[in-house]
PDB file of N, CA and C in Angstrom:
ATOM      1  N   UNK A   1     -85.981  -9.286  16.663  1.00  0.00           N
ATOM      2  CA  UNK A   1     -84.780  -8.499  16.857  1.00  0.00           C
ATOM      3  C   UNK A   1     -83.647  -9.413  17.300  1.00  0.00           C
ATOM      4  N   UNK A   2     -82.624  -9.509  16.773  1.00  0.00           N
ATOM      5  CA  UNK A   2     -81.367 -10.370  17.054  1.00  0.00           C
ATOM      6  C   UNK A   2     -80.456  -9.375  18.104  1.00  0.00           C
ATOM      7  N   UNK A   3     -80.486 -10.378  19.539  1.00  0.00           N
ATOM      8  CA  UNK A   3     -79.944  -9.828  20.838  1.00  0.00           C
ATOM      9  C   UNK A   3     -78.185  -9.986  20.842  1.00  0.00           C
ATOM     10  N   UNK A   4     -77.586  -8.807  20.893  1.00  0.00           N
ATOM     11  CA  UNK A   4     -76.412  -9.159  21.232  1.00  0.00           C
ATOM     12  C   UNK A   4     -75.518  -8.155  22.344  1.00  0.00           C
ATOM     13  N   UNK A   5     -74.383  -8.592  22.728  1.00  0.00           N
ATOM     14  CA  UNK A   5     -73.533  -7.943  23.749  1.00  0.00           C
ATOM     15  C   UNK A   5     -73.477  -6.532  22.872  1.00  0.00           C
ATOM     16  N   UNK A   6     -74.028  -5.745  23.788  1.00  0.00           N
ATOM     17  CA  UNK A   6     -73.205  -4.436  23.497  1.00  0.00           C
ATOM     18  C   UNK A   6     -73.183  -2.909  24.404  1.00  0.00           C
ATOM     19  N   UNK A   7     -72.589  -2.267  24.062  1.00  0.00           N
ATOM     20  CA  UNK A   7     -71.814  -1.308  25.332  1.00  0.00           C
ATOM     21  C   UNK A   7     -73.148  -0.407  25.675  1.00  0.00           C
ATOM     22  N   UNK A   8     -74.297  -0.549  24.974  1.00  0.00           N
ATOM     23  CA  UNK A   8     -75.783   0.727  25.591  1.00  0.00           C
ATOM     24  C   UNK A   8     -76.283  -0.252  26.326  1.00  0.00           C
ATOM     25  N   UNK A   9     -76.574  -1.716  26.470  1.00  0.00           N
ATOM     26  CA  UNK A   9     -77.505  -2.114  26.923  1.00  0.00           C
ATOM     27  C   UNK A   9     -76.271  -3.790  27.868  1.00  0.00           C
ATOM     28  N   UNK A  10     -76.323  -3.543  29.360  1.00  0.00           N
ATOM     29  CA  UNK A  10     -75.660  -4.643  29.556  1.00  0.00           C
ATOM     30  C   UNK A  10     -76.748  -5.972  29.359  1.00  0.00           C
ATOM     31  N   UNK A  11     -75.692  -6.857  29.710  1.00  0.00           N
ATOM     32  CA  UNK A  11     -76.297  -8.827  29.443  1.00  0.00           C
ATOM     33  C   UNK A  11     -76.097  -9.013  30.833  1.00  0.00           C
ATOM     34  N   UNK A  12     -77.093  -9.681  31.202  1.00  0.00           N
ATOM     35  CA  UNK A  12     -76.865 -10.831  33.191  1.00  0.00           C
ATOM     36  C   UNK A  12     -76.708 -11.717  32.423  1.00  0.00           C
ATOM     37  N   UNK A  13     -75.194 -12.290  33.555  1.00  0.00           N
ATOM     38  CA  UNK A  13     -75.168 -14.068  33.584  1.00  0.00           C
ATOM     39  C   UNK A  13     -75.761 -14.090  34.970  1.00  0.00           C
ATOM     40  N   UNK A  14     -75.947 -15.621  34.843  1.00  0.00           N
ATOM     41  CA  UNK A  14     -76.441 -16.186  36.304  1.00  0.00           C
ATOM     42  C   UNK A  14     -75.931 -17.174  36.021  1.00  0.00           C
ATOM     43  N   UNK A  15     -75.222 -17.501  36.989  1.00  0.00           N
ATOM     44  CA  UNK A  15     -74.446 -19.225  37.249  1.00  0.00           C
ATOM     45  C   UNK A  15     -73.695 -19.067  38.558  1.00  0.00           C
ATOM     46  N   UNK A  16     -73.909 -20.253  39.348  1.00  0.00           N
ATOM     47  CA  UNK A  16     -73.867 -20.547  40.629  1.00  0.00           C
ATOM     48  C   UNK A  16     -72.078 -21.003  40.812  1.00  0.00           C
ATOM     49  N   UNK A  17     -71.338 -20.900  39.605  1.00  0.00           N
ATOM     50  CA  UNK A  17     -69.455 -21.424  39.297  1.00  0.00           C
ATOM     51  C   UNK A  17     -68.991 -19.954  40.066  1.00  0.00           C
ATOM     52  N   UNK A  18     -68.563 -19.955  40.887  1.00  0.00           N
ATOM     53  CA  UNK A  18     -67.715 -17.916  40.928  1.00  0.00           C
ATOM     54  C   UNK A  18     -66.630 -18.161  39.701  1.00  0.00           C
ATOM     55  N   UNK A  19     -65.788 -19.466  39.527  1.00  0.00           N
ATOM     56  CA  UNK A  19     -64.709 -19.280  38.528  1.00  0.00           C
ATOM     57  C   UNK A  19     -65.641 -18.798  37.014  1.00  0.00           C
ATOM     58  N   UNK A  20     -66.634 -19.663  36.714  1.00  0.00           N
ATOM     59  CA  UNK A  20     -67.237 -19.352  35.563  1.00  0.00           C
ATOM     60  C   UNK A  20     -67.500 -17.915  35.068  1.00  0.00           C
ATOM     61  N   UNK A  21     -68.595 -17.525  36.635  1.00  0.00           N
ATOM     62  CA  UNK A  21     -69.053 -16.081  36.427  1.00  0.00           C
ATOM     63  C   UNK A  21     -67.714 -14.811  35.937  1.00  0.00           C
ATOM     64  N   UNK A  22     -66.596 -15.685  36.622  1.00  0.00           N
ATOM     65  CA  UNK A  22     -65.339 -14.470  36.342  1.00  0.00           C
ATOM     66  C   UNK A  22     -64.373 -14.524  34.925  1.00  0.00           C
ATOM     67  N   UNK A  23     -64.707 -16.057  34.687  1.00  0.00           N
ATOM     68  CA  UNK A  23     -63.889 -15.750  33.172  1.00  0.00           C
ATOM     69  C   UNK A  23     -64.810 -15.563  32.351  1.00  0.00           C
ATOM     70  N   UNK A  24     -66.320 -15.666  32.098  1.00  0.00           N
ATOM     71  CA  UNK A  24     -67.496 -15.045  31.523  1.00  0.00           C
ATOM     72  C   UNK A  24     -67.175 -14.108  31.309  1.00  0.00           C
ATOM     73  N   UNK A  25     -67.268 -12.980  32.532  1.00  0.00           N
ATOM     74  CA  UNK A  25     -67.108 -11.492  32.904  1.00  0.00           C
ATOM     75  C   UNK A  25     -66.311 -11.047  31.426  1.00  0.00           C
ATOM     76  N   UNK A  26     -64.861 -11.642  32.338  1.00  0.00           N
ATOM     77  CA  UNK A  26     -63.745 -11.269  31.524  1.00  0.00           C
ATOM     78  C   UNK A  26     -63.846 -10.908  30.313  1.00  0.00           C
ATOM     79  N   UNK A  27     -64.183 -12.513  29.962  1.00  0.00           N
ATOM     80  CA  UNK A  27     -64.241 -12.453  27.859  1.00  0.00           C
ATOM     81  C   UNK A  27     -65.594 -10.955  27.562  1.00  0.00           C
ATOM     82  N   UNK A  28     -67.046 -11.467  27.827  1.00  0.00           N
ATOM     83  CA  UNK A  28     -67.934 -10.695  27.406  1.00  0.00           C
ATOM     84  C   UNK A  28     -67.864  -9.765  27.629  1.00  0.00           C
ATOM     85  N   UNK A  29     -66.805  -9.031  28.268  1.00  0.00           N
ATOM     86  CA  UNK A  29     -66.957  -7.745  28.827  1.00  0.00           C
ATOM     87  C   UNK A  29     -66.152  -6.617  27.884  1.00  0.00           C
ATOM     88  N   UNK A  30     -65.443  -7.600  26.991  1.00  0.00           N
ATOM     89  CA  UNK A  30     -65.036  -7.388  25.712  1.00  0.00           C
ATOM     90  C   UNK A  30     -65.875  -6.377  24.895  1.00  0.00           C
ATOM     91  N   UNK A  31     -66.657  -6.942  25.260  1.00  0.00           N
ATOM     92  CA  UNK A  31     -68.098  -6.495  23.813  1.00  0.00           C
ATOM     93  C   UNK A  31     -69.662  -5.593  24.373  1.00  0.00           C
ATOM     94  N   UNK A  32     -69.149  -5.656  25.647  1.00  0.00           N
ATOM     95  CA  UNK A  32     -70.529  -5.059  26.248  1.00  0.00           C
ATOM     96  C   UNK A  32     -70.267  -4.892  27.829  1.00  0.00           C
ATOM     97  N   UNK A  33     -71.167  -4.550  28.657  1.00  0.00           N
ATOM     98  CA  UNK A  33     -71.634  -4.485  30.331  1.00  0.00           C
ATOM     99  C   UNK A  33     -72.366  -6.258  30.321  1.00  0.00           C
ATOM    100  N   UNK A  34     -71.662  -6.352  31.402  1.00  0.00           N
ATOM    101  CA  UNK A  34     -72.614  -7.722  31.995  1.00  0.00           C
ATOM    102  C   UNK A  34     -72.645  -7.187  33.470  1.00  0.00           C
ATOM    103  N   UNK A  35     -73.135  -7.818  33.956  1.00  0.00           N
ATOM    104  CA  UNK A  35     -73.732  -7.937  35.170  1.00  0.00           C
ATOM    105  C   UNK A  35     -73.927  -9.578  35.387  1.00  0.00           C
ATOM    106  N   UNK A  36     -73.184 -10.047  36.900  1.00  0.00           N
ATOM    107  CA  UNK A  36     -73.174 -11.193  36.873  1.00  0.00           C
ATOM    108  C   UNK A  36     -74.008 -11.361  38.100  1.00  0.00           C
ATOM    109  N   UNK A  37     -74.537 -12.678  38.367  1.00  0.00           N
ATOM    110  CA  UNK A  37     -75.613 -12.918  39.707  1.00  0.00           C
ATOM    111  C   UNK A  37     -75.206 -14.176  39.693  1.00  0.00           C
ATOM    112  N   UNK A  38     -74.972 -15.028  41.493  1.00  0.00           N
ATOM    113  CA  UNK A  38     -74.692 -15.972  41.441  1.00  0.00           C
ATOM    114  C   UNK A  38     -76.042 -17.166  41.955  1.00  0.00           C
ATOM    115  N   UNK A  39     -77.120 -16.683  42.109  1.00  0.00           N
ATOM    116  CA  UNK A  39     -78.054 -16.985  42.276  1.00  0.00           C
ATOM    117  C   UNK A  39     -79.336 -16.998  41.428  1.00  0.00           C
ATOM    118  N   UNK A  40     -80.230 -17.493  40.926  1.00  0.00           N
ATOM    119  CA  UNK A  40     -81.687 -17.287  40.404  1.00  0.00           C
ATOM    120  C   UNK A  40     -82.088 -16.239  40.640  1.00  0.00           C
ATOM    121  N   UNK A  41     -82.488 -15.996  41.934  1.00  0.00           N
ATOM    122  CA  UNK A  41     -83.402 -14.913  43.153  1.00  0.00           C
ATOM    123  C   UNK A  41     -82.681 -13.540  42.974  1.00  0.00           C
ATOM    124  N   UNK A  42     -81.050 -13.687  43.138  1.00  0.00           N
ATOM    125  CA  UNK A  42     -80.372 -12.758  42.867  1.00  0.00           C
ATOM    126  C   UNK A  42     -80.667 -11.911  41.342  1.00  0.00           C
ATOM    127  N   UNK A  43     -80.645 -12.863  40.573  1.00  0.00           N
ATOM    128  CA  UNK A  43     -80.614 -12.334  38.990  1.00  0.00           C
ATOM    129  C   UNK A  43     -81.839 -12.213  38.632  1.00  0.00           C
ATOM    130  N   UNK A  44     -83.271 -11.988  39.418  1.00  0.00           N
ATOM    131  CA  UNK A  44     -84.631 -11.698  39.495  1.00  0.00           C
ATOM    132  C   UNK A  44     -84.131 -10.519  39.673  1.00  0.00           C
ATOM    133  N   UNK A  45     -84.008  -9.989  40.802  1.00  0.00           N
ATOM    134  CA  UNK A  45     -83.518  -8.871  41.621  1.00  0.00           C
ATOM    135  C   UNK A  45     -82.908  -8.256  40.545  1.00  0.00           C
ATOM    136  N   UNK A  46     -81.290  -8.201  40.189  1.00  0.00           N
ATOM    137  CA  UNK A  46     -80.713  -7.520  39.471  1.00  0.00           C
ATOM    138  C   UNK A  46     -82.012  -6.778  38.420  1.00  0.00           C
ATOM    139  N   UNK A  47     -82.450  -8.282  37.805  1.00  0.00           N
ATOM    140  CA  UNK A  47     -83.303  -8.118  36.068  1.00  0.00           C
ATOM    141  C   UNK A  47     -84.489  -6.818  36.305  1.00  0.00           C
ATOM    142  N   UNK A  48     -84.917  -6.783  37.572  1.00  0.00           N
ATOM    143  CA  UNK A  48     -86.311  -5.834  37.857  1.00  0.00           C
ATOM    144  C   UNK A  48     -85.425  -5.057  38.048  1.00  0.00           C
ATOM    145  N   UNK A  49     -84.563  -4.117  38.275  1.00  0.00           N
ATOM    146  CA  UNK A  49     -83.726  -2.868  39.028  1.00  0.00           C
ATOM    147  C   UNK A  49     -83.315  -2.536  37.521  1.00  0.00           C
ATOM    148  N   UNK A  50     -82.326  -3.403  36.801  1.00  0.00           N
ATOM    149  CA  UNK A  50     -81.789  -3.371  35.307  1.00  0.00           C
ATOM    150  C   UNK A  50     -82.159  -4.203  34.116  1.00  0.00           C
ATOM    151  N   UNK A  51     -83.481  -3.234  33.196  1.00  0.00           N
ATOM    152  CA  UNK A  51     -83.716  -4.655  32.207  1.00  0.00           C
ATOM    153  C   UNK A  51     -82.533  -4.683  31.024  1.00  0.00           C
ATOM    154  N   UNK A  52     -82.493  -5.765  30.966  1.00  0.00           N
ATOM    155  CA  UNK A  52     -81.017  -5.951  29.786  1.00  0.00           C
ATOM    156  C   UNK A  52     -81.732  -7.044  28.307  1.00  0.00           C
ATOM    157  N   UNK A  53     -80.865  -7.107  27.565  1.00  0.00           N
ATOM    158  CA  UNK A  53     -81.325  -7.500  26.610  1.00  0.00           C
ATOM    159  C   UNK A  53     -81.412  -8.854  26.514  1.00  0.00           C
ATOM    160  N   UNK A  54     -79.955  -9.488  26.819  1.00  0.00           N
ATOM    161  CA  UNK A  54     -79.894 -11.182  27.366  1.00  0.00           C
ATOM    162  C   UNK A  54     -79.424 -11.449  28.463  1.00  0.00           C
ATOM    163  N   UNK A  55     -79.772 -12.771  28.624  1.00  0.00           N
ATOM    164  CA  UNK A  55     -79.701 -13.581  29.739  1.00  0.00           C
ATOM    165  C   UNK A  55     -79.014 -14.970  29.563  1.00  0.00           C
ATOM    166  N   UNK A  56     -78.232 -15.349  30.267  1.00  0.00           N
ATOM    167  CA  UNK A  56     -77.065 -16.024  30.000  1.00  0.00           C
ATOM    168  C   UNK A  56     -77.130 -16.636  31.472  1.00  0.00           C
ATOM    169  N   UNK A  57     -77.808 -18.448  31.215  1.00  0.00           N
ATOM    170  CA  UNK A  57     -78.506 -18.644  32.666  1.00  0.00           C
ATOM    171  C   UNK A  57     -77.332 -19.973  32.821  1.00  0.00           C
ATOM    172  N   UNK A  58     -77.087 -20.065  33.395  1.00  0.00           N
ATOM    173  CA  UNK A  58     -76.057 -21.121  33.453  1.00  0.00           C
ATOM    174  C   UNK A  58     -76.635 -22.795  34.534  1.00  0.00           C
ATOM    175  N   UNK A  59     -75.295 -22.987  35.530  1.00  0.00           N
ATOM    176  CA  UNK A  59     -76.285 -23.671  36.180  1.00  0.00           C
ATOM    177  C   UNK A  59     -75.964 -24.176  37.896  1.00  0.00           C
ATOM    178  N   UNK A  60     -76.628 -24.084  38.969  1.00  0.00           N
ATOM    179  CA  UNK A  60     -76.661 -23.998  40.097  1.00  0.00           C
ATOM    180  C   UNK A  60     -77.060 -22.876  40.718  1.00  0.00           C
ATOM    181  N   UNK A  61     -78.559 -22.902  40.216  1.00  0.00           N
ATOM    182  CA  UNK A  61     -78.647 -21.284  40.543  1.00  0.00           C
ATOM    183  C   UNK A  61     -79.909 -21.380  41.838  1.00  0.00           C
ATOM    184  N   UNK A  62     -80.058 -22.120  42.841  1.00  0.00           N
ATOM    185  CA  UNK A  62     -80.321 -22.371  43.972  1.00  0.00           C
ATOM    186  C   UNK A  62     -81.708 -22.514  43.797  1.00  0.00           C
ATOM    187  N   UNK A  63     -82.955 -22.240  45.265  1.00  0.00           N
ATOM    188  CA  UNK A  63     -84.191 -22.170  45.152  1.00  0.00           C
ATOM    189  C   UNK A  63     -84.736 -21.630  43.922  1.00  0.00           C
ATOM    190  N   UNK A  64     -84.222 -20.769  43.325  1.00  0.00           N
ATOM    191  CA  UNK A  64     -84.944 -20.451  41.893  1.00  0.00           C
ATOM    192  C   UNK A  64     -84.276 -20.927  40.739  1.00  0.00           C
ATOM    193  N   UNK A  65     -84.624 -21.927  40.442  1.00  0.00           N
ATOM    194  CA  UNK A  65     -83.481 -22.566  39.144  1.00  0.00           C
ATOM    195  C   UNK A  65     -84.176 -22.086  37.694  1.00  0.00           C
ATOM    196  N   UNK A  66     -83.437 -22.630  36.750  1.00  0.00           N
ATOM    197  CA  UNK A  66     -83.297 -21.693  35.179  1.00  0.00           C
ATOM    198  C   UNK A  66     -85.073 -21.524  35.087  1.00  0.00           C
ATOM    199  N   UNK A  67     -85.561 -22.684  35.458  1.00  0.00           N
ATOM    200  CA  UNK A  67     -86.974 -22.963  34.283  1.00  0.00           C
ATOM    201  C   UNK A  67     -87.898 -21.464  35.386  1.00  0.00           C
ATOM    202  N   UNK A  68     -87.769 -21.515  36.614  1.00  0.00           N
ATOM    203  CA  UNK A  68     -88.464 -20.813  37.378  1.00  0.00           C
ATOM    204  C   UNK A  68     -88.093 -19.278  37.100  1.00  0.00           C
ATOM    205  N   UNK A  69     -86.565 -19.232  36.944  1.00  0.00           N
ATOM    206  CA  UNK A  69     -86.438 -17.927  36.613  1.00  0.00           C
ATOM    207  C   UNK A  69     -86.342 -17.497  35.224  1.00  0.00           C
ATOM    208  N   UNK A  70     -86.939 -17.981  34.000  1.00  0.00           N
ATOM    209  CA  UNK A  70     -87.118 -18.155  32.656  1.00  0.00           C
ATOM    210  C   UNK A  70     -88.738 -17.148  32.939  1.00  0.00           C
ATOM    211  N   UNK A  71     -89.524 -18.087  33.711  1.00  0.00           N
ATOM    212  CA  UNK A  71     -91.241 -18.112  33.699  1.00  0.00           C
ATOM    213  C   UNK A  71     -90.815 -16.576  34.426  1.00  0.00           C
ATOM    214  N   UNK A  72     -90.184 -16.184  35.160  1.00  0.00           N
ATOM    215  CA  UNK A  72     -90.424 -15.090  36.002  1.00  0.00           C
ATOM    216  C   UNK A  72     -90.062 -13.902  35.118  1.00  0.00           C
ATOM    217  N   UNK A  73     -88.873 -13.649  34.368  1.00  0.00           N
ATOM    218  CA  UNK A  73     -88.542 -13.005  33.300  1.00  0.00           C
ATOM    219  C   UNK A  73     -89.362 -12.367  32.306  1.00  0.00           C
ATOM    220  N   UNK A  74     -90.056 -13.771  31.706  1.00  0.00           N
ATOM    221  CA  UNK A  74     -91.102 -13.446  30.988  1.00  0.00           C
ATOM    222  C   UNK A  74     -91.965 -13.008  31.059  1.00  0.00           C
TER     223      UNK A  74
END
Protein backbone atom coordinates (compact mmCIF):
# COMPACT_ATOMS: atom_id res chain seq x y z
CA UNK A 1 0.00 0.00 0.00
CA UNK A 2 1.63 3.41 -0.96
CA UNK A 3 1.50 5.75 2.38
CA UNK A 4 0.64 9.24 1.97
CA UNK A 5 -0.43 12.63 3.83
CA UNK A 6 -3.95 12.76 4.03
CA UNK A 7 -6.89 14.47 5.90
CA UNK A 8 -8.58 10.63 7.46
CA UNK A 9 -5.47 9.42 8.74
CA UNK A 10 -2.74 11.97 10.41
CA UNK A 11 1.42 11.48 9.84
CA UNK A 12 3.95 11.98 13.26
CA UNK A 13 7.08 13.83 12.72
CA UNK A 14 9.64 13.39 15.32
CA UNK A 15 12.62 15.67 15.26
CA UNK A 16 14.35 17.15 18.15
CA UNK A 17 14.71 21.09 15.63
CA UNK A 18 11.34 23.07 17.27
CA UNK A 19 12.14 25.39 14.02
CA UNK A 20 11.99 22.18 11.81
CA UNK A 21 9.01 20.54 13.59
CA UNK A 22 7.14 24.05 12.81
CA UNK A 23 7.86 24.66 9.22
CA UNK A 24 7.21 20.73 8.66
CA UNK A 25 3.86 21.34 10.42
CA UNK A 26 3.20 24.22 8.28
CA UNK A 27 3.91 22.82 4.73
CA UNK A 28 2.38 19.08 5.49
CA UNK A 29 -0.41 20.29 7.05
CA UNK A 30 -1.33 21.32 3.64
CA UNK A 31 -2.25 17.84 2.73
CA UNK A 32 -3.16 16.08 5.89
CA UNK A 33 -3.09 16.05 10.16
CA UNK A 34 0.41 15.66 11.51
CA UNK A 35 1.13 15.41 14.79
CA UNK A 36 4.54 16.51 15.79
CA UNK A 37 6.81 14.96 18.86
CA UNK A 38 10.00 16.41 19.82
CA UNK A 39 11.36 13.42 21.32
CA UNK A 40 11.67 9.43 20.40
CA UNK A 41 9.82 8.41 23.82
CA UNK A 42 7.43 11.18 23.10
CA UNK A 43 6.50 9.93 19.52
CA UNK A 44 6.24 6.16 21.12
CA UNK A 45 3.65 7.69 23.29
CA UNK A 46 1.82 9.79 20.73
CA UNK A 47 2.13 6.42 18.04
CA UNK A 48 0.34 3.90 20.86
CA UNK A 49 -2.62 6.60 21.77
CA UNK A 50 -2.77 7.52 17.65
CA UNK A 51 -1.78 4.89 14.98
CA UNK A 52 -1.03 6.91 11.79
CA UNK A 53 0.09 5.84 8.60
CA UNK A 54 3.73 7.55 8.41
CA UNK A 55 6.41 8.44 10.26
CA UNK A 56 8.66 11.14 9.48
CA UNK A 57 11.72 10.53 12.00
CA UNK A 58 14.10 13.19 11.76
CA UNK A 59 17.00 13.77 14.04
CA UNK A 60 17.89 14.44 17.83
CA UNK A 61 15.41 12.54 19.16
CA UNK A 62 17.08 11.86 22.70
CA UNK A 63 17.32 8.43 24.84
CA UNK A 64 15.23 6.79 22.17
CA UNK A 65 16.84 7.56 18.86
CA UNK A 66 15.42 6.67 15.15
CA UNK A 67 16.83 2.94 15.03
CA UNK A 68 15.23 2.23 18.69
CA UNK A 69 12.13 3.88 17.88
CA UNK A 70 11.86 2.20 14.24
CA UNK A 71 12.26 -1.50 16.28
CA UNK A 72 9.53 -0.22 18.73
CA UNK A 73 6.97 0.82 15.99
CA UNK A 74 7.27 -2.24 14.36
Amino acid sequence: ANARLCAETPSLLVDGDANFRHVFTAVASQFGSVIAAESGAEALALYRRTPVDLVFIGEQLGILGADGLIRKIR
